[in-house]
C-alpha atoms as a PDB file:
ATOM      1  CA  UNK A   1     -26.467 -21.970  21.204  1.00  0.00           C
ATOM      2  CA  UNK A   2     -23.581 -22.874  19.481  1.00  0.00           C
ATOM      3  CA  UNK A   3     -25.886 -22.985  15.773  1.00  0.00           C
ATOM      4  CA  UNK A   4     -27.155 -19.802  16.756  1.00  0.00           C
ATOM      5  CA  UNK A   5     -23.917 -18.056  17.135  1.00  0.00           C
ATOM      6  CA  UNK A   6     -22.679 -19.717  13.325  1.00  0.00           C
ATOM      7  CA  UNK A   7     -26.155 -19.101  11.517  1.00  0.00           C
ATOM      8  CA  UNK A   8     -25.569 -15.260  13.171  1.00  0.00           C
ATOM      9  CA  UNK A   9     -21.813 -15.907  11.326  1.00  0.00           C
ATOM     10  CA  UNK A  10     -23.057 -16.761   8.848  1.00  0.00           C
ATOM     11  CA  UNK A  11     -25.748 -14.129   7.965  1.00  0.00           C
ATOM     12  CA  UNK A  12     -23.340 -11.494   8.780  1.00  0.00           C
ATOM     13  CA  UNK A  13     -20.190 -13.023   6.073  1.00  0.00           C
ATOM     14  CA  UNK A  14     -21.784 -10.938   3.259  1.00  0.00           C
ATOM     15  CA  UNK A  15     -21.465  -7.625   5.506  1.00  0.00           C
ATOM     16  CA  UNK A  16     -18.180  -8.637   7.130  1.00  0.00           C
ATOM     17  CA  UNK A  17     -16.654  -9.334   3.658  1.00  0.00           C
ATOM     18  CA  UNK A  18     -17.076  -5.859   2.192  1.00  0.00           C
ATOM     19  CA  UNK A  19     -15.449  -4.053   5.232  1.00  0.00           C
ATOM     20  CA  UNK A  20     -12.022  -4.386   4.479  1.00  0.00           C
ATOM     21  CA  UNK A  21     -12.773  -2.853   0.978  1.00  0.00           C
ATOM     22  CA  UNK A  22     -14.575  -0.071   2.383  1.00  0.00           C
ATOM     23  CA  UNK A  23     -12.051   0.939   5.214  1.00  0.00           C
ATOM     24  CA  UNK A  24      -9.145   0.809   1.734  1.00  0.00           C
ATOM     25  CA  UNK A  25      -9.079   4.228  -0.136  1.00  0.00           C
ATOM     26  CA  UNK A  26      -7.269   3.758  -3.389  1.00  0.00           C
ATOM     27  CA  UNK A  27      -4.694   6.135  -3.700  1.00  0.00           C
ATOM     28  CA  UNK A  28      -3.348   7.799  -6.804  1.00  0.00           C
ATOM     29  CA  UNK A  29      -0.305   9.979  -7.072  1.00  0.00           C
ATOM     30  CA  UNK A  30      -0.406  13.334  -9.073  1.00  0.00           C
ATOM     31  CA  UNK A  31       2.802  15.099  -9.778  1.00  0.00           C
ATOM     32  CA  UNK A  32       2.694  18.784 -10.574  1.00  0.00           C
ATOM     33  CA  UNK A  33       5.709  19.694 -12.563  1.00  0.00           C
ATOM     34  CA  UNK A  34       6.842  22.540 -15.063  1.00  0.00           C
ATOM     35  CA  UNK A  35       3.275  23.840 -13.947  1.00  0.00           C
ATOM     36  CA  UNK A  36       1.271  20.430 -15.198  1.00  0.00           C
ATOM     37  CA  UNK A  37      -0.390  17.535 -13.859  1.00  0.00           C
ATOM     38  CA  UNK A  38       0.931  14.374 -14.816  1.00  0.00           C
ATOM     39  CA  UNK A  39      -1.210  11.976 -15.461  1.00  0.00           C
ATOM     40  CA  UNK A  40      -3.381  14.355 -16.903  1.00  0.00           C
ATOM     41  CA  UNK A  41      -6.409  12.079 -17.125  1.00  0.00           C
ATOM     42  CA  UNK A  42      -6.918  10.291 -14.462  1.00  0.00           C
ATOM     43  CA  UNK A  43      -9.651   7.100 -14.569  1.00  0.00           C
ATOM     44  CA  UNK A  44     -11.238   6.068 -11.177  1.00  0.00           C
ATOM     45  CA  UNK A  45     -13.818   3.259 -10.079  1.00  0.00           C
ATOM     46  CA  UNK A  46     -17.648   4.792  -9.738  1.00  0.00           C
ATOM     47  CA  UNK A  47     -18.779   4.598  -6.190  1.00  0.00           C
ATOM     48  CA  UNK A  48     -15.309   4.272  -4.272  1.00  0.00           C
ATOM     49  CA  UNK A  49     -13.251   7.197  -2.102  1.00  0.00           C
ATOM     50  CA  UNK A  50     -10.137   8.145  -3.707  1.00  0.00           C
ATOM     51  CA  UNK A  51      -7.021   9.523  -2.148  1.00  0.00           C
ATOM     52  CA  UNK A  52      -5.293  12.024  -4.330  1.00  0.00           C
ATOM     53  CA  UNK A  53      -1.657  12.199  -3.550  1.00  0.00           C
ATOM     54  CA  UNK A  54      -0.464  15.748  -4.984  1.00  0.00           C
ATOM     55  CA  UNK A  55       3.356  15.631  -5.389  1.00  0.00           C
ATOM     56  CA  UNK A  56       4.159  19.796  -6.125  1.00  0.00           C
ATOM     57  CA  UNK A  57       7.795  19.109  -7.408  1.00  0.00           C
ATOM     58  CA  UNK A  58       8.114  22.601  -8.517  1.00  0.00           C
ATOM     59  CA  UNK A  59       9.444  25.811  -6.425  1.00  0.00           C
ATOM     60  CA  UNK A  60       6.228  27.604  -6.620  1.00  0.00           C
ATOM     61  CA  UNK A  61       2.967  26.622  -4.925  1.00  0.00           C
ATOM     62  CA  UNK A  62       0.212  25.633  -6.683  1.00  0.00           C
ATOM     63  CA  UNK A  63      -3.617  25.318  -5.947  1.00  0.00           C
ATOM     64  CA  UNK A  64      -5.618  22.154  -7.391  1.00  0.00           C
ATOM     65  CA  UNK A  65      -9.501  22.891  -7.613  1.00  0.00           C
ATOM     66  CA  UNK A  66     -12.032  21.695  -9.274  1.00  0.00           C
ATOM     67  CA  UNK A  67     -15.688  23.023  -9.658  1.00  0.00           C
ATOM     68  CA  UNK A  68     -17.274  19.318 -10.114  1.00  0.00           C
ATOM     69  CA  UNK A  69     -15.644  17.912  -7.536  1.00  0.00           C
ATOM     70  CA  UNK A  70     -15.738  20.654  -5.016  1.00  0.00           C
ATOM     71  CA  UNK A  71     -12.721  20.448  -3.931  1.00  0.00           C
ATOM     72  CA  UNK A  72      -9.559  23.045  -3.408  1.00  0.00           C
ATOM     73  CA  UNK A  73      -6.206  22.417  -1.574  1.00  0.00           C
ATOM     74  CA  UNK A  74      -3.023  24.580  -1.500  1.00  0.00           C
ATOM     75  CA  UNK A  75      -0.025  22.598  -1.996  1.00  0.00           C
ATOM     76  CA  UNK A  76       3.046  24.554  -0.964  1.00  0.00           C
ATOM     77  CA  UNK A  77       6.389  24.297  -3.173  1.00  0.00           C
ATOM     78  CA  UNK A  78       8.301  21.202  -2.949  1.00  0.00           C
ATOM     79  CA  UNK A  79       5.769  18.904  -0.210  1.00  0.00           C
ATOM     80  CA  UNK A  80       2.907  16.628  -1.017  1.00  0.00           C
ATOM     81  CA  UNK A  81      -0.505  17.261  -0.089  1.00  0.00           C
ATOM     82  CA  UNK A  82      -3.866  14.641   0.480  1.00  0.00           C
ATOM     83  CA  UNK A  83      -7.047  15.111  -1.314  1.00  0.00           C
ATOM     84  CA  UNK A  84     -10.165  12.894  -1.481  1.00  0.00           C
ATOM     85  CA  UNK A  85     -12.445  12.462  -4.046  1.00  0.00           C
ATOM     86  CA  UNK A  86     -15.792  10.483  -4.179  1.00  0.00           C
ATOM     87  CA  UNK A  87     -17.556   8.087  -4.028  1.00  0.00           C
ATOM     88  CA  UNK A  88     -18.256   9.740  -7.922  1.00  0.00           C
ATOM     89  CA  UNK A  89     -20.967   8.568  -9.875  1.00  0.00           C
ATOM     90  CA  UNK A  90     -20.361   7.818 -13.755  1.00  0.00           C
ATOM     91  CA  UNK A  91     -18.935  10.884 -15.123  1.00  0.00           C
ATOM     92  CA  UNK A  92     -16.064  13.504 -16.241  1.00  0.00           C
ATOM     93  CA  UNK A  93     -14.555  15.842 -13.151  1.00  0.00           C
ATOM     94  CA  UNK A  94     -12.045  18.510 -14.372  1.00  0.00           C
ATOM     95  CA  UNK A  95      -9.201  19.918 -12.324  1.00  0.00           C
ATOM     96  CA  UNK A  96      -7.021  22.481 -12.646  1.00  0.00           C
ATOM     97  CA  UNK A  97      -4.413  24.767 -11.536  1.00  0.00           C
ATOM     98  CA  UNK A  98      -5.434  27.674 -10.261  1.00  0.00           C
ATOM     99  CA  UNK A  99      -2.136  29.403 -10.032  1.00  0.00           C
ATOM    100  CA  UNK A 100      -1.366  28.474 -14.037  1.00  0.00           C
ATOM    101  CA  UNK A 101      -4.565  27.885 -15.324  1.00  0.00           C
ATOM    102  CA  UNK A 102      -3.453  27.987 -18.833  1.00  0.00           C
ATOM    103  CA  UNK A 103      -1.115  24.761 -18.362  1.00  0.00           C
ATOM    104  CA  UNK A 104      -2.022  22.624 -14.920  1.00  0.00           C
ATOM    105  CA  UNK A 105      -5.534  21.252 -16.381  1.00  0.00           C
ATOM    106  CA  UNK A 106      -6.910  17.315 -15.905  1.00  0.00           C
ATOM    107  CA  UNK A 107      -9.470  15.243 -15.524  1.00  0.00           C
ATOM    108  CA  UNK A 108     -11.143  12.805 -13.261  1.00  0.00           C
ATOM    109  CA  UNK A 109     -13.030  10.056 -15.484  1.00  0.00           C
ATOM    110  CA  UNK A 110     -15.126   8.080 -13.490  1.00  0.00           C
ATOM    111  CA  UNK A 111     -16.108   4.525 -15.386  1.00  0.00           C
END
């Protein structure tokens, strides 16, 4: 029995061993200020959520949206907002602002 139970342990390490990195998102801050991203480029793992962390430091509210990556969020003036991304394959994702179009602009590489 007890052989059974650690060839069972066994078999399952492979499995067991990727769980912690699929229950962590990596997270990546993005600070909108003066009506621009910063970074403005922003390089990711292939394959892997991401957790956007959108900082809106200025007094106005902005909107970040992006066609590729179907995604749009409000972020109110002055407060911080979540977005998630992926798992992305290979690739580049734009972003923008949709409030100031002409300034807030980035991109997602995924590599």
């Amino acid at each position: 029995m007890k052989l059974r139970a650690l060839a069972l342990m066994l078999s399952l390490s492979p499995v067991l061993a990727t769980l912690p990195a699929l229950a962590a998102d990596t997270e990546i801050v993005v600070t909108i200020k003066d009506h621009q991203f910063a970074p403005k480029e922003l390089r990711v793992p292939t394959g892997q959520k991401i957790k956007l962390i959108i900082d809106n430091q200025d007094a106005t509210p902005e909107e970040f949206e992006s066609h590729e990556l179907n995604r749009e969020k409000i972020i109110a003036a002055k407060s911080k907002a979540s977005v998630y991304i992926g798992p992305l394959k290979a690739g580049k994702y734009p972003f923008f602002g949709e409030f100031n179009q002409t300034s807030a602009q980035g991109v997602v590489i995924a590599e």
